[in-house]
Protein backbone atom coordinates (compact mmCIF):
# COMPACT_ATOMS: atom_id res chain seq x y z
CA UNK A 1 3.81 -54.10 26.39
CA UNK A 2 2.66 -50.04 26.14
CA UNK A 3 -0.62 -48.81 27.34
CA UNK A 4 -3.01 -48.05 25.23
CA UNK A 5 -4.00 -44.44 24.97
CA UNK A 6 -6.32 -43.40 27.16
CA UNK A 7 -7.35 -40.00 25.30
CA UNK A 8 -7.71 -40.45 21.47
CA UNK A 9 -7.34 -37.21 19.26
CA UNK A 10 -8.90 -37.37 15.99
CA UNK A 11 -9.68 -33.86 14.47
CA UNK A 12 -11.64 -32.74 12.15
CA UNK A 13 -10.54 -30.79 8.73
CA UNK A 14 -12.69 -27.48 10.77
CA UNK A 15 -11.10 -28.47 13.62
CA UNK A 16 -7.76 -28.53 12.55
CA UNK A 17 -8.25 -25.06 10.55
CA UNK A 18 -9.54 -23.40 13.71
CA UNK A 19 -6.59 -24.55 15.86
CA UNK A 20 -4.03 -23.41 13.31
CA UNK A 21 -5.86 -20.02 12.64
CA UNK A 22 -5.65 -19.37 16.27
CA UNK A 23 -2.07 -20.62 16.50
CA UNK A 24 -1.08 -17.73 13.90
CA UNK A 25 -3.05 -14.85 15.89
CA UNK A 26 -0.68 -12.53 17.28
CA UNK A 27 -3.14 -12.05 20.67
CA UNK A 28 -3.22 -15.76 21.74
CA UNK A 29 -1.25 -16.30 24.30
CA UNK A 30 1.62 -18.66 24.84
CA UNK A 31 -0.47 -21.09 26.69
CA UNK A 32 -3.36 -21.03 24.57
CA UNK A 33 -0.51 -21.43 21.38
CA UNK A 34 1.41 -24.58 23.11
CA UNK A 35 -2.45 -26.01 23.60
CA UNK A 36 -3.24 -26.09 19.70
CA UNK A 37 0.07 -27.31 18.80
CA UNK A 38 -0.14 -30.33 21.43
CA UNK A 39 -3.18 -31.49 20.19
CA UNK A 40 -2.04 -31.26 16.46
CA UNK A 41 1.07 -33.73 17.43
CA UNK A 42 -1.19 -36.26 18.86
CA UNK A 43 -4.00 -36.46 16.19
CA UNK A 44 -4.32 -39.57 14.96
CA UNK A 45 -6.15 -38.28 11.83
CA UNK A 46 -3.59 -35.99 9.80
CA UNK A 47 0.11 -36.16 9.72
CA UNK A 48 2.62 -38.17 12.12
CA UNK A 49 1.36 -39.26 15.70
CA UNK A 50 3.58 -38.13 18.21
CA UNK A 51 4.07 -39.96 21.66
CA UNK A 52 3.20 -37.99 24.70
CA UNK A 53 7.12 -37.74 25.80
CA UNK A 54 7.97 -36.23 22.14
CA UNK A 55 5.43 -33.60 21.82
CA UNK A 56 6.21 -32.80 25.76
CA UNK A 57 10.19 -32.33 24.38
CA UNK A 58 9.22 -30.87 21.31
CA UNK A 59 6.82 -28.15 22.82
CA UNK A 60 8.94 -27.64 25.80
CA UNK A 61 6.48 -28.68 28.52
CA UNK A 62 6.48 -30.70 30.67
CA UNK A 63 4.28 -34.56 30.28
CA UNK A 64 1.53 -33.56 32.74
CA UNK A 65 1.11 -30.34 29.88
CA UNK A 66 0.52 -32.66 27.60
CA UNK A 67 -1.53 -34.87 29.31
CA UNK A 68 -4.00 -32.39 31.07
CA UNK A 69 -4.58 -30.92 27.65
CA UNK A 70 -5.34 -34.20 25.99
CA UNK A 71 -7.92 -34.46 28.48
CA UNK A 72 -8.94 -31.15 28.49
CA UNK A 73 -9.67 -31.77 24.62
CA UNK A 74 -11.53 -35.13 25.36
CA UNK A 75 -13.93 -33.11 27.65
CA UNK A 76 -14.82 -29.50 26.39
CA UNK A 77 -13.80 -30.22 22.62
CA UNK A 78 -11.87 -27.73 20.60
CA UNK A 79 -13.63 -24.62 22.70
CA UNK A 80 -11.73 -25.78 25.92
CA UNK A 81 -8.75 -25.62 23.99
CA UNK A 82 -8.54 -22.31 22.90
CA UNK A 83 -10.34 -20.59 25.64
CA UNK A 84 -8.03 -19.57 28.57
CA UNK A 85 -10.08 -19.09 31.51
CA UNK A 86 -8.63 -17.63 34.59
CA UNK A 87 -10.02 -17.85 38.41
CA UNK A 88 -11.57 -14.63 39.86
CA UNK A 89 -9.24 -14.70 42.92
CA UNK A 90 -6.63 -14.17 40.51
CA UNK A 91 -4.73 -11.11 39.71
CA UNK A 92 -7.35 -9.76 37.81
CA UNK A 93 -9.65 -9.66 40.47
CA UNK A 94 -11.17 -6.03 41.79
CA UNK A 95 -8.98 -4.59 44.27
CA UNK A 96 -10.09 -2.54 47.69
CA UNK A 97 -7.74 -0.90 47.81
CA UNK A 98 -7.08 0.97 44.81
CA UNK A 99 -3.94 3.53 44.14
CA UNK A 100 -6.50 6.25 45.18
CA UNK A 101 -7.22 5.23 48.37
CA UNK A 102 -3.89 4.23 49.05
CA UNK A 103 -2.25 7.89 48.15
CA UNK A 104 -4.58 9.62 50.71
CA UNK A 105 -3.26 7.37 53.54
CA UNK A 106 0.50 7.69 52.62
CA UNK A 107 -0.27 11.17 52.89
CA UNK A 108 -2.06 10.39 56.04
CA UNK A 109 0.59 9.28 57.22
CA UNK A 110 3.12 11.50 56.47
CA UNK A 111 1.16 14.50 58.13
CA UNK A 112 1.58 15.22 61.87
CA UNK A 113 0.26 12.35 64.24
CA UNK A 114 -2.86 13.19 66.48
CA UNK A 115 -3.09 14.45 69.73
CA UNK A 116 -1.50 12.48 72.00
CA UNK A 117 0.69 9.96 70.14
CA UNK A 118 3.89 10.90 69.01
CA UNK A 119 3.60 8.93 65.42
CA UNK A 120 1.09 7.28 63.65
CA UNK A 121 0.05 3.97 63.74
CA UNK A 122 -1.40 1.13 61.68
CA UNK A 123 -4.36 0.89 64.18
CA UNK A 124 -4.59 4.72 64.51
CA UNK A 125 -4.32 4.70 59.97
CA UNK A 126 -6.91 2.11 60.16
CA UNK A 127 -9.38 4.31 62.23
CA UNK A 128 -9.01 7.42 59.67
CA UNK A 129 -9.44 5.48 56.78
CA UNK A 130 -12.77 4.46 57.98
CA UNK A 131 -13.57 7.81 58.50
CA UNK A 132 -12.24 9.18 55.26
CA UNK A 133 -12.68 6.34 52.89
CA UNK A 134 -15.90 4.94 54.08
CA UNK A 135 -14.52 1.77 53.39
CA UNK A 136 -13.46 -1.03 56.08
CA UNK A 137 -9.45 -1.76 55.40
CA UNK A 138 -7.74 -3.80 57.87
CA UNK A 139 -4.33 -2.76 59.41
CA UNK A 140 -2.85 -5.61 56.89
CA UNK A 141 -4.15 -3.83 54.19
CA UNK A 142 -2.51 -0.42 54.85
CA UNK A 143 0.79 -1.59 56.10
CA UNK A 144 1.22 -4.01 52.88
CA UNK A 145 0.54 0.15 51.22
């Protein structure tokens, strides 16, 4: 005997516009696109009701896809569908270290070494760019540069 479902889809006729509108939008991305089509396999309200496994093959995604965004639906509605929201530690996040800062130490370091040392050093490039970028960057930081 099959479990029953545990998340039940059952749009609306604004509903289903909305997710098809946004499906057609050349800006949404791929993610946000495979979302909307996901839930419009497994309503129950309009058209054929597709098993978790099929709309997983169908969309090619895999079933945890499907099933996060089934439950994603039965939580935030139809705005936690087509709203990708990404973490602020991501890549989008403000770097220190911007291409700025990081040409004036490569040329740092390409100029002659001070007194006493015979090359430069991350330690000794960490020290200047206190001085000249007034902002703390740790040896990691400038060697990854």
């Amino acid at each position: 005997m099959a479990r029953s479902k545990k998340y039940k889809i059952s749009l609306t006729d604004d509903e289903l516009r909305i997710l098809k509108s946004v499906m057609r939008k050349k800006k949404t991305t791929k993610t946000v696109r495979n979302r909307c089509q996901i839930i419009i396999d497994l309503d129950e309200a309009y058209g054929k009701i597709l098993t978790h496994g099929q709309s997983a093959k169908t969309n090619c995604v895999c079933m945890a896809t499907v099933t996060n965004t089934a439950k994603l639906y039965s939580e935030k509605g139809i705005g936690g569908i087509i709203s990708f929201n990404r973490n602020v530690n991501s890549g989008q996040a403000r770097r220190k270290f911007d291409g700025c800062a990081e040409a004036r130490i490569i040329e740092t370091a390409c100029s002659l070494a001070p007194e006493g040392h015979s090359r430069w050093t991350l330690r000794l490039l960490e020290e200047q760019a206190k001085i000249a970028l007034d902002v703390p960057v740790s040896k990691d930081t400038i060697g990854r540069a």
